[in-house]
Protein backbone atom coordinates (compact mmCIF):
# COMPACT_ATOMS: atom_id res chain seq x y z
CA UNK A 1 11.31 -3.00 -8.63
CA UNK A 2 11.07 -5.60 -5.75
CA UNK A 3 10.13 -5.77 -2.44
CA UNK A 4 12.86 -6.70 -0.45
CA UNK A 5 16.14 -5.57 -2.79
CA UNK A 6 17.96 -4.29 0.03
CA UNK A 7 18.07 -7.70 1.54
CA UNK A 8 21.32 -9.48 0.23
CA UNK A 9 20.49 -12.73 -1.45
CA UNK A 10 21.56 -14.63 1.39
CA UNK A 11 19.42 -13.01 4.03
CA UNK A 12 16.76 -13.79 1.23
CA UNK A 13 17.66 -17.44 1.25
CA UNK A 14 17.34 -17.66 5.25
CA UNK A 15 13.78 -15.83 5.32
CA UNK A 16 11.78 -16.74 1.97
CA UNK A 17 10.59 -20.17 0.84
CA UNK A 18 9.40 -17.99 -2.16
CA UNK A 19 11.33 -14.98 -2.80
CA UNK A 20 9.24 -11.83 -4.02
CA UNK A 21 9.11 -10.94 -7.92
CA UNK A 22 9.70 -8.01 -9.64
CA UNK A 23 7.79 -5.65 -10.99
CA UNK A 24 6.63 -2.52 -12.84
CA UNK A 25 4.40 -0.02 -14.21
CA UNK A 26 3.59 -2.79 -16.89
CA UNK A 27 2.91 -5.66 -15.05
CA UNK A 28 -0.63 -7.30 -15.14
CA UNK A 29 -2.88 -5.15 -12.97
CA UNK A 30 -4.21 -8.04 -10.66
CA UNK A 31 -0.42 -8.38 -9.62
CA UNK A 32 0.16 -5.07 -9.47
CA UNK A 33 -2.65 -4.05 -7.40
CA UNK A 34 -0.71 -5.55 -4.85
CA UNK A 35 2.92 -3.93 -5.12
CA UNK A 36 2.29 -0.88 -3.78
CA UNK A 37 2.86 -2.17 0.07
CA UNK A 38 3.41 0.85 2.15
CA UNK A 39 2.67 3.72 0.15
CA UNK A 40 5.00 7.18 1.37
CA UNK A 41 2.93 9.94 0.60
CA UNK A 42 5.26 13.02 0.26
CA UNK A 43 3.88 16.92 -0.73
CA UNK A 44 5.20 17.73 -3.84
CA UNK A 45 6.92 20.96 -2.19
CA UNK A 46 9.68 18.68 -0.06
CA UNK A 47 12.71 19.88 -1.28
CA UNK A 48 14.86 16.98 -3.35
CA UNK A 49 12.49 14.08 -3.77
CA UNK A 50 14.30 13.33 -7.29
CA UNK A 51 17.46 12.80 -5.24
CA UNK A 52 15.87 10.73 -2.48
CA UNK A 53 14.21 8.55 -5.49
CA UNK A 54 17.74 8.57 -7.03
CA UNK A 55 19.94 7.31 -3.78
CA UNK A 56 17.59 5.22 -2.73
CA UNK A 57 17.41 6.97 0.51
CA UNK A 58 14.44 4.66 2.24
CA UNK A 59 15.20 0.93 1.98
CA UNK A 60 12.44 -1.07 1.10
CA UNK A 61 10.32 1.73 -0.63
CA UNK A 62 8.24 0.50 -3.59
CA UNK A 63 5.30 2.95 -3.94
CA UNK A 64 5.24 6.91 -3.76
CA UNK A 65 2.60 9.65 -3.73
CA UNK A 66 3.76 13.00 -4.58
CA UNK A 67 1.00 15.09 -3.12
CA UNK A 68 -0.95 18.03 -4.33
CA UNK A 69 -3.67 17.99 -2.02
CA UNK A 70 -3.96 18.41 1.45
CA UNK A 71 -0.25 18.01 2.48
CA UNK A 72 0.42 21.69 0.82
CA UNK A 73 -1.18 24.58 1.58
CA UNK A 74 -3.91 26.59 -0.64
CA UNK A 75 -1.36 29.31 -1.28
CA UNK A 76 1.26 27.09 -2.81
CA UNK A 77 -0.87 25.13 -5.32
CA UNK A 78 1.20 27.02 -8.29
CA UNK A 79 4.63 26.29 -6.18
CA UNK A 80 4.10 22.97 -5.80
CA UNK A 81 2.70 22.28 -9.40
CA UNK A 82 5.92 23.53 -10.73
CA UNK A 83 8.24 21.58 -7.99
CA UNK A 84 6.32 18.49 -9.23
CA UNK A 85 7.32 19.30 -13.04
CA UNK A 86 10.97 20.42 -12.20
CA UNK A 87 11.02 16.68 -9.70
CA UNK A 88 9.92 14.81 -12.41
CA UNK A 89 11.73 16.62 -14.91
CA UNK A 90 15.35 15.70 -13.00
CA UNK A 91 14.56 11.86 -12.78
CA UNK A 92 13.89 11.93 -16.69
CA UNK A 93 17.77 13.49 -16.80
CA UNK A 94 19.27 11.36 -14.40
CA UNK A 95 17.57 8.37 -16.23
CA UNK A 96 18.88 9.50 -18.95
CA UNK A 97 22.21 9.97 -18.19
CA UNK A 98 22.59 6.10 -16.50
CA UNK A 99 21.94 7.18 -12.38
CA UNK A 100 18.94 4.80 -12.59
CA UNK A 101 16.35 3.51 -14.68
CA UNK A 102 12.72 2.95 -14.95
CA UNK A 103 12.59 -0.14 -13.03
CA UNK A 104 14.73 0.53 -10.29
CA UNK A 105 12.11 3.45 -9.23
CA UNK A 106 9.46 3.28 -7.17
CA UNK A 107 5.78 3.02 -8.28
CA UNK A 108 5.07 6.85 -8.72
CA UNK A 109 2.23 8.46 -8.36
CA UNK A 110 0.58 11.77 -8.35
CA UNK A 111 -2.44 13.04 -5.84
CA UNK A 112 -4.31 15.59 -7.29
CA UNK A 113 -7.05 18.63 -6.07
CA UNK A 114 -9.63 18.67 -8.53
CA UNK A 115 -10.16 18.35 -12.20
CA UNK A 116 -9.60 21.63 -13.12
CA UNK A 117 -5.71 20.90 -11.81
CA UNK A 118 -5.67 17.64 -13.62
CA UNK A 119 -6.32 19.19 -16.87
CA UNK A 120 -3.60 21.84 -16.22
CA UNK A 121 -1.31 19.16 -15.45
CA UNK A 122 -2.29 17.27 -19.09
CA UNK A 123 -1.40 20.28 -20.33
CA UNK A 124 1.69 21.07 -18.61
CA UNK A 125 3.36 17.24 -18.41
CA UNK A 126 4.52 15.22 -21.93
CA UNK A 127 6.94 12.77 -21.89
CA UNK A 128 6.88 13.21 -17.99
CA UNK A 129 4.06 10.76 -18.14
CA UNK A 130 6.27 8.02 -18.88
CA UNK A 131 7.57 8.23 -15.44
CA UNK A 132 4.24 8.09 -13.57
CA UNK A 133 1.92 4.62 -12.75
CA UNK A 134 -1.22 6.60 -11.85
CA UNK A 135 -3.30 9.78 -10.08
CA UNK A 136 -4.91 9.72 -7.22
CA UNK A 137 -7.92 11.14 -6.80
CA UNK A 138 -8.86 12.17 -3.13
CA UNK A 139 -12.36 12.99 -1.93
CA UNK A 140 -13.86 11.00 -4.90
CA UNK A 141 -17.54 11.53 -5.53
CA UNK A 142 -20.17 10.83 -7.59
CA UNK A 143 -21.04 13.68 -8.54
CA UNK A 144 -17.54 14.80 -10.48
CA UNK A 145 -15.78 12.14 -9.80
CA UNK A 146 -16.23 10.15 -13.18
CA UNK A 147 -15.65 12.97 -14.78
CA UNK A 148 -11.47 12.61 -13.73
CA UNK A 149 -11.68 9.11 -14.40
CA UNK A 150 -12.53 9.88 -18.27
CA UNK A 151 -9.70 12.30 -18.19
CA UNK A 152 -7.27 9.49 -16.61
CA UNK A 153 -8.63 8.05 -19.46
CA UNK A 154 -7.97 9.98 -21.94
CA UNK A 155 -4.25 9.91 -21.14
CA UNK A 156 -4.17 6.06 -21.16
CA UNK A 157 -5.56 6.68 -24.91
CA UNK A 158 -2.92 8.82 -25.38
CA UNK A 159 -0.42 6.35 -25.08
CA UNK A 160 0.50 6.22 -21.54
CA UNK A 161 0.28 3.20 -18.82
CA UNK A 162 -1.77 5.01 -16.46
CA UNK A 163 -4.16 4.24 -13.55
CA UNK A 164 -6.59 5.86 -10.85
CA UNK A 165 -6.60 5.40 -7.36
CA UNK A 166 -9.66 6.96 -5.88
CA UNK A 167 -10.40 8.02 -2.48
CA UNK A 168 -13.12 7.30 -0.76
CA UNK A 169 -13.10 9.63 2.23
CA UNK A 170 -16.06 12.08 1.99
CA UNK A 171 -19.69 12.89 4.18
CA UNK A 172 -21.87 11.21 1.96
CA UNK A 173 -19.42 7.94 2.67
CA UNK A 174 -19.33 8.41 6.02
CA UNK A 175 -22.98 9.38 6.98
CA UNK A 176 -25.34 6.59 7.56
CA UNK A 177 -28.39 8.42 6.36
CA UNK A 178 -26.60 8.84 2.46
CA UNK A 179 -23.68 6.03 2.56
CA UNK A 180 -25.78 2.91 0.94
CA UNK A 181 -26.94 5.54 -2.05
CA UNK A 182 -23.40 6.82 -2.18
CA UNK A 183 -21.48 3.50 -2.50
CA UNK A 184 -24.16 1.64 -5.21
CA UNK A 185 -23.30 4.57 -7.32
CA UNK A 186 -19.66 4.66 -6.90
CA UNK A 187 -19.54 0.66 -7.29
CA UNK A 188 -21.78 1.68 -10.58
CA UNK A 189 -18.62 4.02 -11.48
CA UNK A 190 -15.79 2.27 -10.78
CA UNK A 191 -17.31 -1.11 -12.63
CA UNK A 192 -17.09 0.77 -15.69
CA UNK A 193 -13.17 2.13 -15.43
CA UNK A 194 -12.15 -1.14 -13.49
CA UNK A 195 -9.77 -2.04 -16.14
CA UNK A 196 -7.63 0.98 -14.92
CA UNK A 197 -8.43 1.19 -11.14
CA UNK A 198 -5.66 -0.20 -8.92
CA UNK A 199 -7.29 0.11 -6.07
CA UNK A 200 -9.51 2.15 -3.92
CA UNK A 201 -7.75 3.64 -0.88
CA UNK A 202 -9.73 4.67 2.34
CA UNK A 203 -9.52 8.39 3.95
CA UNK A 204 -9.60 7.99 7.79
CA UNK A 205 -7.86 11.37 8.36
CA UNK A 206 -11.18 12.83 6.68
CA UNK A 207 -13.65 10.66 7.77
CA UNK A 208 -12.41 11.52 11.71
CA UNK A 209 -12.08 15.16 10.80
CA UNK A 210 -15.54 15.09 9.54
CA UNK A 211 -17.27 13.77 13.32
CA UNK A 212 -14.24 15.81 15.17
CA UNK A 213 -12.33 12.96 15.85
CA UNK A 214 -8.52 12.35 16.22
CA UNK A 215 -6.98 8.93 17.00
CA UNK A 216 -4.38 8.29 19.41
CA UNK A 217 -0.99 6.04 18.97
CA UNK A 218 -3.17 3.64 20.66
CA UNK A 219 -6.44 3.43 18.77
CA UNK A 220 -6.53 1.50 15.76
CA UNK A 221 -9.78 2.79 13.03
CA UNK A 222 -11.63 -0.86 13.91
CA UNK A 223 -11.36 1.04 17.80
CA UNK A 224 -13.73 3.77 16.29
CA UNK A 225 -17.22 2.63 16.07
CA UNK A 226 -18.51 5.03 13.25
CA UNK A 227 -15.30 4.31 11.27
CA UNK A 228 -15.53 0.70 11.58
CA UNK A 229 -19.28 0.52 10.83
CA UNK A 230 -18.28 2.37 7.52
CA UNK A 231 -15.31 0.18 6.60
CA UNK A 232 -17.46 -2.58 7.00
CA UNK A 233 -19.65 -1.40 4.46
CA UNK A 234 -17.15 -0.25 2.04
CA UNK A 235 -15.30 -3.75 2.69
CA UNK A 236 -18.72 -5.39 1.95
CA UNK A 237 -19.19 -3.17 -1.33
CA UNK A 238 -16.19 -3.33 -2.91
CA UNK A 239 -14.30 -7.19 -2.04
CA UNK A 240 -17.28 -9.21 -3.28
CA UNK A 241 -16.47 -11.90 -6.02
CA UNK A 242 -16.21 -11.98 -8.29
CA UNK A 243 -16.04 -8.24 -9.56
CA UNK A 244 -13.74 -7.36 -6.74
CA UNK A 245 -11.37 -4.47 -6.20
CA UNK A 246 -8.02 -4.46 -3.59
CA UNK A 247 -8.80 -1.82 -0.50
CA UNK A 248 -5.62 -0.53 0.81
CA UNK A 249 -5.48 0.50 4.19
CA UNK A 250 -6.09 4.30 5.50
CA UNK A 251 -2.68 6.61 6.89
CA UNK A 252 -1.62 5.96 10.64
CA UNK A 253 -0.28 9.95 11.47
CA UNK A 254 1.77 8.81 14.02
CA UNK A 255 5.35 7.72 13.75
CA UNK A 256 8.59 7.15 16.14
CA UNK A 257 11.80 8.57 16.20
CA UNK A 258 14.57 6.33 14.78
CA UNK A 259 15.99 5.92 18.60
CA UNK A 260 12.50 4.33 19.69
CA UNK A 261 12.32 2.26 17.10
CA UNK A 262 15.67 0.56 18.23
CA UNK A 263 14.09 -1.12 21.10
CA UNK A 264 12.49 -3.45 19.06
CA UNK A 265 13.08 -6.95 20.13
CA UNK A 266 14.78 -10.02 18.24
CA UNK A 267 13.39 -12.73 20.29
CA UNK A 268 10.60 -14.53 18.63
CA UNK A 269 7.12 -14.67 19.49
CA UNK A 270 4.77 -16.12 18.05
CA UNK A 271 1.66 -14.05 15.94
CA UNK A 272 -1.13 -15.25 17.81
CA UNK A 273 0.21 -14.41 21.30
CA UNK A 274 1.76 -11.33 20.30
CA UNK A 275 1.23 -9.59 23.74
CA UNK A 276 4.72 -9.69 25.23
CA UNK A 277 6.15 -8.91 21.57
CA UNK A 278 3.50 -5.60 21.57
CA UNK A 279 4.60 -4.53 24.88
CA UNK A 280 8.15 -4.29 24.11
CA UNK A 281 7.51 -1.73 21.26
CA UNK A 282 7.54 1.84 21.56
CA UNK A 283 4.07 3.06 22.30
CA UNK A 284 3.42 5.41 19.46
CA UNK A 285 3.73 2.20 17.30
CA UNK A 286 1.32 -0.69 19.09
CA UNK A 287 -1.82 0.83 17.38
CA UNK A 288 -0.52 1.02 14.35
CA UNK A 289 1.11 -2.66 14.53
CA UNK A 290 -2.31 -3.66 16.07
CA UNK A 291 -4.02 -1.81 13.02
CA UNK A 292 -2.27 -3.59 10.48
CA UNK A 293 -2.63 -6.80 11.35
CA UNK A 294 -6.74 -6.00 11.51
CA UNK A 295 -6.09 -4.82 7.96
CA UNK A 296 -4.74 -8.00 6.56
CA UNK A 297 -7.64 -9.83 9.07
CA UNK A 298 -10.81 -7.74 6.75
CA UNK A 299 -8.58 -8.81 3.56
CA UNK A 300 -6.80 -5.30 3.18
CA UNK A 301 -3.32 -4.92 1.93
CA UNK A 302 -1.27 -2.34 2.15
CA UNK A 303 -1.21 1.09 3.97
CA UNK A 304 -1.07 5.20 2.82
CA UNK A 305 1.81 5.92 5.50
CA UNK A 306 3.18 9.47 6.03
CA UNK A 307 7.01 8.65 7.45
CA UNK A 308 10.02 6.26 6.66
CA UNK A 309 9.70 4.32 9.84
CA UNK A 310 6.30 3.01 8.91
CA UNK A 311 7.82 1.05 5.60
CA UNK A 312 8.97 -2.27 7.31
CA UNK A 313 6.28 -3.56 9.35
CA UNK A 314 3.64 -2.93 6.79
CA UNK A 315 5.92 -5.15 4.36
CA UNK A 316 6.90 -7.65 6.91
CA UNK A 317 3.49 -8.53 8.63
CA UNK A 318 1.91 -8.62 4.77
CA UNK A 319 4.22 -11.52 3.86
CA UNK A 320 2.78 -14.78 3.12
CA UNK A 321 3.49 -17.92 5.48
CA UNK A 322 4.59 -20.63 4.67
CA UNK A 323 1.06 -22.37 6.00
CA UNK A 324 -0.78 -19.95 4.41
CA UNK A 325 0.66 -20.88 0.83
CA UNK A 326 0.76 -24.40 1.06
CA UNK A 327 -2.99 -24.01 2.27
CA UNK A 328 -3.73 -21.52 -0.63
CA UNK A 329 -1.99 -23.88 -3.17
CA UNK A 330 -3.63 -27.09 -1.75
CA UNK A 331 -7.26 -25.67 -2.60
CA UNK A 332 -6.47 -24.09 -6.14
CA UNK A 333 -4.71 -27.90 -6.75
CA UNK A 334 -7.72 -29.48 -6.01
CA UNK A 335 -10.59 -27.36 -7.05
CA UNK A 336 -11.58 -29.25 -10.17
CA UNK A 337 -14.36 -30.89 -8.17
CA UNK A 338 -12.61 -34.39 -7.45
CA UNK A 339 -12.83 -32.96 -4.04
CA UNK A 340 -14.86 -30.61 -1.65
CA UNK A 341 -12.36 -30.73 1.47
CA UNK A 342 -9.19 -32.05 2.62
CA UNK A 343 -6.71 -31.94 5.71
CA UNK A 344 -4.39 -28.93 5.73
CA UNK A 345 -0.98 -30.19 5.29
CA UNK A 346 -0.21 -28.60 8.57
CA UNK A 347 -2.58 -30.91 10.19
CA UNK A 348 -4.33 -28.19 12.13
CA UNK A 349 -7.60 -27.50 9.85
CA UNK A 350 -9.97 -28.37 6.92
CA UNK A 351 -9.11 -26.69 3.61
CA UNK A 352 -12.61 -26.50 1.96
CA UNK A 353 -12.17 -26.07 -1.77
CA UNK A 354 -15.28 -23.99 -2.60
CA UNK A 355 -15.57 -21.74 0.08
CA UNK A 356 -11.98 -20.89 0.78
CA UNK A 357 -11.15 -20.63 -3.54
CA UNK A 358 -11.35 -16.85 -3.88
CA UNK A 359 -9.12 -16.87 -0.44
CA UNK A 360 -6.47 -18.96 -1.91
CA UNK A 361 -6.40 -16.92 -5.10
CA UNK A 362 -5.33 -13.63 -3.25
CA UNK A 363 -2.90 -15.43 -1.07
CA UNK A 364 -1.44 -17.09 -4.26
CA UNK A 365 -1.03 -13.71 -6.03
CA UNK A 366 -0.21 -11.42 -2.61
CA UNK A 367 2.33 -14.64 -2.54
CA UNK A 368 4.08 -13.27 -6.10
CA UNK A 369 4.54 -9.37 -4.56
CA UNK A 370 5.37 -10.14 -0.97
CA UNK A 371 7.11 -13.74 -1.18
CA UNK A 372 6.33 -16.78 1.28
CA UNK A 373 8.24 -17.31 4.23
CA UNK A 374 10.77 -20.38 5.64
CA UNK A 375 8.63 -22.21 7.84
CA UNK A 376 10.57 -21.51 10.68
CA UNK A 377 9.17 -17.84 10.45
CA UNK A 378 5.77 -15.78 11.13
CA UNK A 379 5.69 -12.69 10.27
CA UNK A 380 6.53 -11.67 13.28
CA UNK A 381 9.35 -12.46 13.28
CA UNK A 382 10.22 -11.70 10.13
CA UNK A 383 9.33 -7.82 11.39
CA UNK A 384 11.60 -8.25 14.39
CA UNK A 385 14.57 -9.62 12.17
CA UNK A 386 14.01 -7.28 8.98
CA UNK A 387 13.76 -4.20 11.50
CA UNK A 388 17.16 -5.31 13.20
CA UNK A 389 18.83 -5.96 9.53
CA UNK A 390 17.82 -2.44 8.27
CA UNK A 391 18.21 -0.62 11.51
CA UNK A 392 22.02 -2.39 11.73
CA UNK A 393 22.66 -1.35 7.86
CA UNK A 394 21.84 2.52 8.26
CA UNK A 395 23.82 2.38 11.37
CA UNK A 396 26.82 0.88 9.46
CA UNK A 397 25.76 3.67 6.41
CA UNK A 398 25.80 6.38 8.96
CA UNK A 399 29.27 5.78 10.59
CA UNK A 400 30.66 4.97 7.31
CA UNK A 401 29.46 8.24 6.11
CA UNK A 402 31.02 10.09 9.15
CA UNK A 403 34.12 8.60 8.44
């Protein structure tokens, strides 16, 4: 798997400097960590999702949650369960029999209820583990929440390459009066299974359901004053150095027809002075453009996302620069105390060696998983152009299909 494959190797010539790598379930977990890019979260009911995995059906798509949880309803807990088994079960055939292997498949993983379903599903999976990079553990707690990372690792002791995702998305998070007491014991939790945690993934659907709250297409989380004073504090938790763990960023649960999204733009603009560029896309999509951006600002990467559409601009605008790299690479270069600062190469700032090292070390390995741009390109426009390229191939998919 790669971010990017359905770019021909010339379009990947014109755009990267450094092209992404690949990867799997196996590669080192501080590389990893970052593959998962936008993350489609499907319930485990949708009819097919072995053949959409198999065809390839959404360009771009590195990372999937097959969803147990809150996407299906209470009544079809035993429905879904045996969906999941019969989904799972028909990629092991068609892997089998040559359609596609291992590595050609998403990241795959599995969001579970409780523990009580986990343990039914140790019971009911076997070689279908093989398949799967890790659960997902919404609502995560600590009061039972170690408990399903012992069983998570159990299976890893089993045999199996497997790792947890929690949530973090419940009242005693959110709530001023219990967060501080709530996140020192989860940090106290998580520091003991951090060998298998790939990253810790934030519930804004929850946290706004829990104060009666609902955000609009235009309304980013940072927009929400409760929210954002709680992200800060899980941000200031969790991405301390150097026992640090990647945040991915919380669902947007709005999306855009295909038509609206063809009114994006080609001409470029430039990052900084995105204005004009935000104006000229479909409303239901400036907030979460405008989110995304103020993900990757508080060090975030990635995004839960909930439709198709949402895949390209949370890989785009999480590519590396080319300014950003040769900044990154400049400081780990010189960071063996000959020097404290130096000139960026792009003339425009100081590079300070201490201060910015732990910076330069997640650009250098975000740099790996999402590539490094030409320096002719932001990303920007690397968004406009990628949306255009896979907009115009679908198009040319669709009429060749109707033909």
């Amino acid at each position: 798997m790669r971010l990017f494959t359905d770019l021909s190797q010339a379009a990947l010539d014109e755009y990267f400097f450094k092209e992404p790598t690949t990867f799997n379930k196996y590669t080192p977990k501080n590389e990893l960590a970052y593959a998962l890019a936008a993350t489609l979260y499907m319930p485990a009911t949708r009819p097919a999702i072995h053949q959409d995995l198999i065809n390839k059906k959404h360009a771009g798509l590195t990372s999937v949650v097959i969803c147990l949880e809150d996407s299906i309803g209470d009544l079809e807990v035993e429905i879904a369960e045996r969906e999941l088994q019969h989904s799972l079960h028909k990629l092991q055939q068609d892997i089998s029999r040559g359609f596609i292997t291992l590595e050609e498949l998403p990241l795959l993983f599995i969001r579970i209820r409780n523990k009580e379903q986990l343990v039914r599903l140790i019971t009911l999976f076997k070689d279908e583990w093989q398949l799967l990079t890790g659960i997902v553990i919404p609502k995560f707690s600590s009061i039972d929440g170690e408990d399903m990372l012992q069983l998570v690792s159990e299976i890893r002791n089993s045999g199996h390459e497997l790792y947890a995702m929690p949530i973090l998305e419940t009242k005693e998070v959110l709530f001023k009066e219990t967060r501080m007491e709530e996140l020192k014991k989860l940090k106290g939790i998580f520091d003991k299974y951090a060998h298998f945690i790939l990253n810790i993934r934030i519930g804004a659907t929850d946290f706004c359901g829990l104060l009666g709250i609902r955000r609009n297409t235009s309304t980013s989380l940072y927009d929400i004053a409760v929210l954002r004073d709680c992200l800060a504090d899980i941000m200031n938790f969790f991405q301390r150095a150097p026992n640090t763990y990647l945040l991915s960023g919380p669902v947007w649960e709005h999306f855009v027809s295909k038509e609206k999204v063809n009114v994006l733009s080609n001409q470029t603009e430039q990052i900084m002075d995105s204005s004009s560029f935000m104006n000229k896309l479909p409303k239901e999509m400036r907030g979460f453009i405008a989110e995304i951006l103020l993900d990757i600002s508080n060090g975030i990467i990635g995004k839960t996302i909930i439709h198709p559409t949402q895949i390209t601009p949370v890989q785009a605008l999480n590519t590396v620069t080319y300014e950003e790299y040769n900044d990154a690479m400049d400081i780990l270069n010189h960071s063996n105390g000959a020097r404290g600062v130096m000139k960026s190469a792009s003339q425009n700032k100081m590079n300070e060696m201490k201060p910015h090292y732990y910076w330069a070390k997640k650009i250098e390995l975000k740099s790996r998983v999402y590539g490094v741009l030409n320096e002719q390109y932001n990303t920007i426009d690397f968004f406009q152009q990628l949306s255009h390229d896979r907009r115009h191939r679908a198009h040319a998919g669709e009429a060749k299909y109707q033909l």
